[in-house]
Each structure stands twice: as C-alpha cells, then as structure tokens.
C-alpha atoms as a PDB file:
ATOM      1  CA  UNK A   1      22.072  70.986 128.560  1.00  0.00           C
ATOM      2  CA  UNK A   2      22.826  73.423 131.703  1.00  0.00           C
ATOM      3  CA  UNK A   3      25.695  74.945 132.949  1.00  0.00           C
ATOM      4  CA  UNK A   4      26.168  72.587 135.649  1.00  0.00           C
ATOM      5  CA  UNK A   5      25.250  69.057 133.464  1.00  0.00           C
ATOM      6  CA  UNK A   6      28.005  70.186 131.519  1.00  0.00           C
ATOM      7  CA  UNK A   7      30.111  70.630 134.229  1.00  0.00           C
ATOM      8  CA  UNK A   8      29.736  67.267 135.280  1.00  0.00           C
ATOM      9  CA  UNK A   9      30.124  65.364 131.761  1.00  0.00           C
ATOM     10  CA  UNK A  10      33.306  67.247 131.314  1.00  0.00           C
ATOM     11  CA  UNK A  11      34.460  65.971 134.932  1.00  0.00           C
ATOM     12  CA  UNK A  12      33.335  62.735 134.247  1.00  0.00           C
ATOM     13  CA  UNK A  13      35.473  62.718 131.207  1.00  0.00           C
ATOM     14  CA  UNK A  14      38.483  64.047 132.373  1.00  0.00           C
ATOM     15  CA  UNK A  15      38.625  60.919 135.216  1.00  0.00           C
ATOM     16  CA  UNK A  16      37.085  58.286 132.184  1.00  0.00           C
ATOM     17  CA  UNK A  17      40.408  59.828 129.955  1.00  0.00           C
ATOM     18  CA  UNK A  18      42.395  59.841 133.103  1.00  0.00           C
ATOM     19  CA  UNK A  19      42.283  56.412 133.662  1.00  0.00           C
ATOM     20  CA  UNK A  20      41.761  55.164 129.882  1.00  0.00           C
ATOM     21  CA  UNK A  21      44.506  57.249 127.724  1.00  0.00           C
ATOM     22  CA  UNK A  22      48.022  56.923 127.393  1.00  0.00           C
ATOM     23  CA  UNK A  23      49.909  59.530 128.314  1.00  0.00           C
ATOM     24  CA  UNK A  24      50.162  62.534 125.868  1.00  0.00           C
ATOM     25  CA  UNK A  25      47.876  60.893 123.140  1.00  0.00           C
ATOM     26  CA  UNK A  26      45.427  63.548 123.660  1.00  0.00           C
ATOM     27  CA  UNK A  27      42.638  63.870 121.804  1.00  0.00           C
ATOM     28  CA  UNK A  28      44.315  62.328 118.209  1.00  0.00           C
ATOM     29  CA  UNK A  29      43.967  58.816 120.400  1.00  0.00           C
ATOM     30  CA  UNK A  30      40.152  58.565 120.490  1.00  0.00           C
ATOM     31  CA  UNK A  31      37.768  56.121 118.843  1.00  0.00           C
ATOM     32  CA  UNK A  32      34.786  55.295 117.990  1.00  0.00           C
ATOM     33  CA  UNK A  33      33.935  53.638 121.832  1.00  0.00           C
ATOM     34  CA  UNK A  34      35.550  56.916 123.589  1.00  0.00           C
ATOM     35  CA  UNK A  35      32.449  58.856 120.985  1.00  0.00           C
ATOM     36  CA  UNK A  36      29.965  56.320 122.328  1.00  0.00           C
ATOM     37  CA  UNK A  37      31.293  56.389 125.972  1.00  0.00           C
ATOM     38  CA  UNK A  38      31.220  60.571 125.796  1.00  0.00           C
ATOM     39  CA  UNK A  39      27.665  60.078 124.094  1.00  0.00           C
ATOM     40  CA  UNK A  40      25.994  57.458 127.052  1.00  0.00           C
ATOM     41  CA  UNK A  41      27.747  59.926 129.589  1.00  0.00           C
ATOM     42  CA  UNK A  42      26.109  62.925 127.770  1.00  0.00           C
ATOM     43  CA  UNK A  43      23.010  61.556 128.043  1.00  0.00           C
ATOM     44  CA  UNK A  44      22.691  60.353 131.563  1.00  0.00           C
ATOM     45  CA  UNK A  45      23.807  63.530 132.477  1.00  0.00           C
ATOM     46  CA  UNK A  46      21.632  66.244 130.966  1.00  0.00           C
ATOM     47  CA  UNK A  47      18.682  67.595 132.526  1.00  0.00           C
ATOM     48  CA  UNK A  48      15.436  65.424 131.907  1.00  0.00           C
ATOM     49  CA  UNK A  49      13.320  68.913 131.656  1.00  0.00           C
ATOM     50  CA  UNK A  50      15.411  70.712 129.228  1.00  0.00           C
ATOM     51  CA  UNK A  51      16.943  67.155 126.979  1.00  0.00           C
ATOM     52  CA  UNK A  52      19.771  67.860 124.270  1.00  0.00           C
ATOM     53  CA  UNK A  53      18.147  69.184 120.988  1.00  0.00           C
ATOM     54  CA  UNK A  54      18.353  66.308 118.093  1.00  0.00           C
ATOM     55  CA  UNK A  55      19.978  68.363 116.208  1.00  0.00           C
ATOM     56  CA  UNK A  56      23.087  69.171 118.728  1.00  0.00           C
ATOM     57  CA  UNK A  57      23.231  65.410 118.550  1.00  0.00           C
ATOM     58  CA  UNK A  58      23.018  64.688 114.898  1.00  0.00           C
ATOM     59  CA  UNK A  59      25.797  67.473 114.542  1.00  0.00           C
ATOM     60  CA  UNK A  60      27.860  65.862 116.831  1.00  0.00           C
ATOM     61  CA  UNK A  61      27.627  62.241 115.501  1.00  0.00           C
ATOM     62  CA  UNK A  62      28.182  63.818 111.797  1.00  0.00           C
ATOM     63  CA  UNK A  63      31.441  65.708 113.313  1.00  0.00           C
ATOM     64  CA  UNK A  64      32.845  62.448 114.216  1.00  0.00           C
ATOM     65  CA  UNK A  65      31.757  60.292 111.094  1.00  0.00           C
ATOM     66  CA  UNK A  66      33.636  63.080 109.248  1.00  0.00           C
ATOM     67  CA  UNK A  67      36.516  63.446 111.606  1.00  0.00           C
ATOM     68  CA  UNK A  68      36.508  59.444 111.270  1.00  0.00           C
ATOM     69  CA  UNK A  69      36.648  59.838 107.120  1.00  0.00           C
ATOM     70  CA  UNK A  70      39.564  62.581 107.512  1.00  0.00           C
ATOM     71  CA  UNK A  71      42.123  60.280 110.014  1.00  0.00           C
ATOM     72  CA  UNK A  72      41.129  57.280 107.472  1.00  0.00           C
ATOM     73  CA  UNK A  73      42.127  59.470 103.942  1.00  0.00           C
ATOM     74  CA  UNK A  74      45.311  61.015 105.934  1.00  0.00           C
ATOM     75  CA  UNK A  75      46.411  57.283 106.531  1.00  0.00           C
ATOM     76  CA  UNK A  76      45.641  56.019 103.139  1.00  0.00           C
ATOM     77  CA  UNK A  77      47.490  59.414 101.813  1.00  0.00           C
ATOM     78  CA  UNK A  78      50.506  58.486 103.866  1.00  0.00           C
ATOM     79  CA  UNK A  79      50.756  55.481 102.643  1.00  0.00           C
ATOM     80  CA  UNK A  80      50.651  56.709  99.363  1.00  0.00           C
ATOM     81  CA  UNK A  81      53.461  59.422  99.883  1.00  0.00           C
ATOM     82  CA  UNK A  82      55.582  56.170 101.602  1.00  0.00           C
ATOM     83  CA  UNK A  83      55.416  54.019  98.797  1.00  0.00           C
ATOM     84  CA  UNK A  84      56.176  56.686  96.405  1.00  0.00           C
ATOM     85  CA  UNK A  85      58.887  57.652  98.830  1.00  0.00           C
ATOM     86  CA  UNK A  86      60.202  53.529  98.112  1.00  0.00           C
ATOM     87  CA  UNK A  87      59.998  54.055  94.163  1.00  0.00           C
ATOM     88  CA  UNK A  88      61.357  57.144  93.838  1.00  0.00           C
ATOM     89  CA  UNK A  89      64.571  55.907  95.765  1.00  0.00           C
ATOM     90  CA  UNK A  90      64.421  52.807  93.957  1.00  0.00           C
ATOM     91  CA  UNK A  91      64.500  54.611  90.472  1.00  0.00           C
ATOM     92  CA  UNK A  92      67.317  56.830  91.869  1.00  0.00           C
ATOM     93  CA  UNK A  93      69.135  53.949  92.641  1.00  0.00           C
ATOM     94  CA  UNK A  94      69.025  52.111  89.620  1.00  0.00           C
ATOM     95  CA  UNK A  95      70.060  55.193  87.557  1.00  0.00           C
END
C-alpha cells in the first residue's frame, strides 16, 4: 500500500467515524462491521500494481479476532468480579 493510498483510507475513515461514532467512544466503540467497513475501504483503495501482501491482511483479521476474544473475556471477568462483589456483601450482611 503507498504513501498516498494510505493517506486516503485514513481520510476516508476519519469522515466514515465522523459521521458513525458517538462522541468520545473512540476506538473501544468499534465492531465487527467498522473491521469490515475499514477492510472494503482498504481494499478499494490500495494500488492495483503493488496489492496488500496476504499476510498484512491475515495479521490484521487475526488482530481483531483476538482483540474480539480479549473485550469478550474482560466482560465475562466483570461479571464475575460483580457477582462476587453481590455475595461477598451478602455474606457480610448476614454475619
């Protein structure tokens, strides 16, 4: 990818999370169709003589599956913690 498609994917993502994201959710408020959107945009944009090596791509789409498995086990983990939280003050209560 050159200098300049880059450029213009991150331009055209800057207006796409412009318009799209709330305000201040940054980047902790993307999903799996902002990663496709980014991806489509990625690809229209590169340069047809010199495409995106598979292997950037593969890299990128493992990033995400593993940034997806992270925000997923942080959730579940707070969860936990909450209900622990609940039966811990329960105990204390009843004592």
């Amino acid at each position: 990818m050159t200098v300049t498609s880059l450029n213009q994917l991150t331009a055209a993502n800057n207006v796409s999370a412009a318009t799209t994201s709330p305000a201040g959710g940054g980047f902790a408020q993307l999903g799996h169709a902002d990663f496709l959107r980014l991806l489509m945009t990625q690809l229209q944009q590169q340069d047809p003589t010199d495409p995106a090596d598979n292997k950037d791509m593969l890299a990128q789409m493992a990033q995400f599956s593993s940034l997806a498995g992270t925000n997923e086990t942080n959730e579940r983990l707070s969860d936990i913690s909450g209900k622990l939280d609940a039966l811990i003050a329960a105990q204390t209560a009843a004592s």
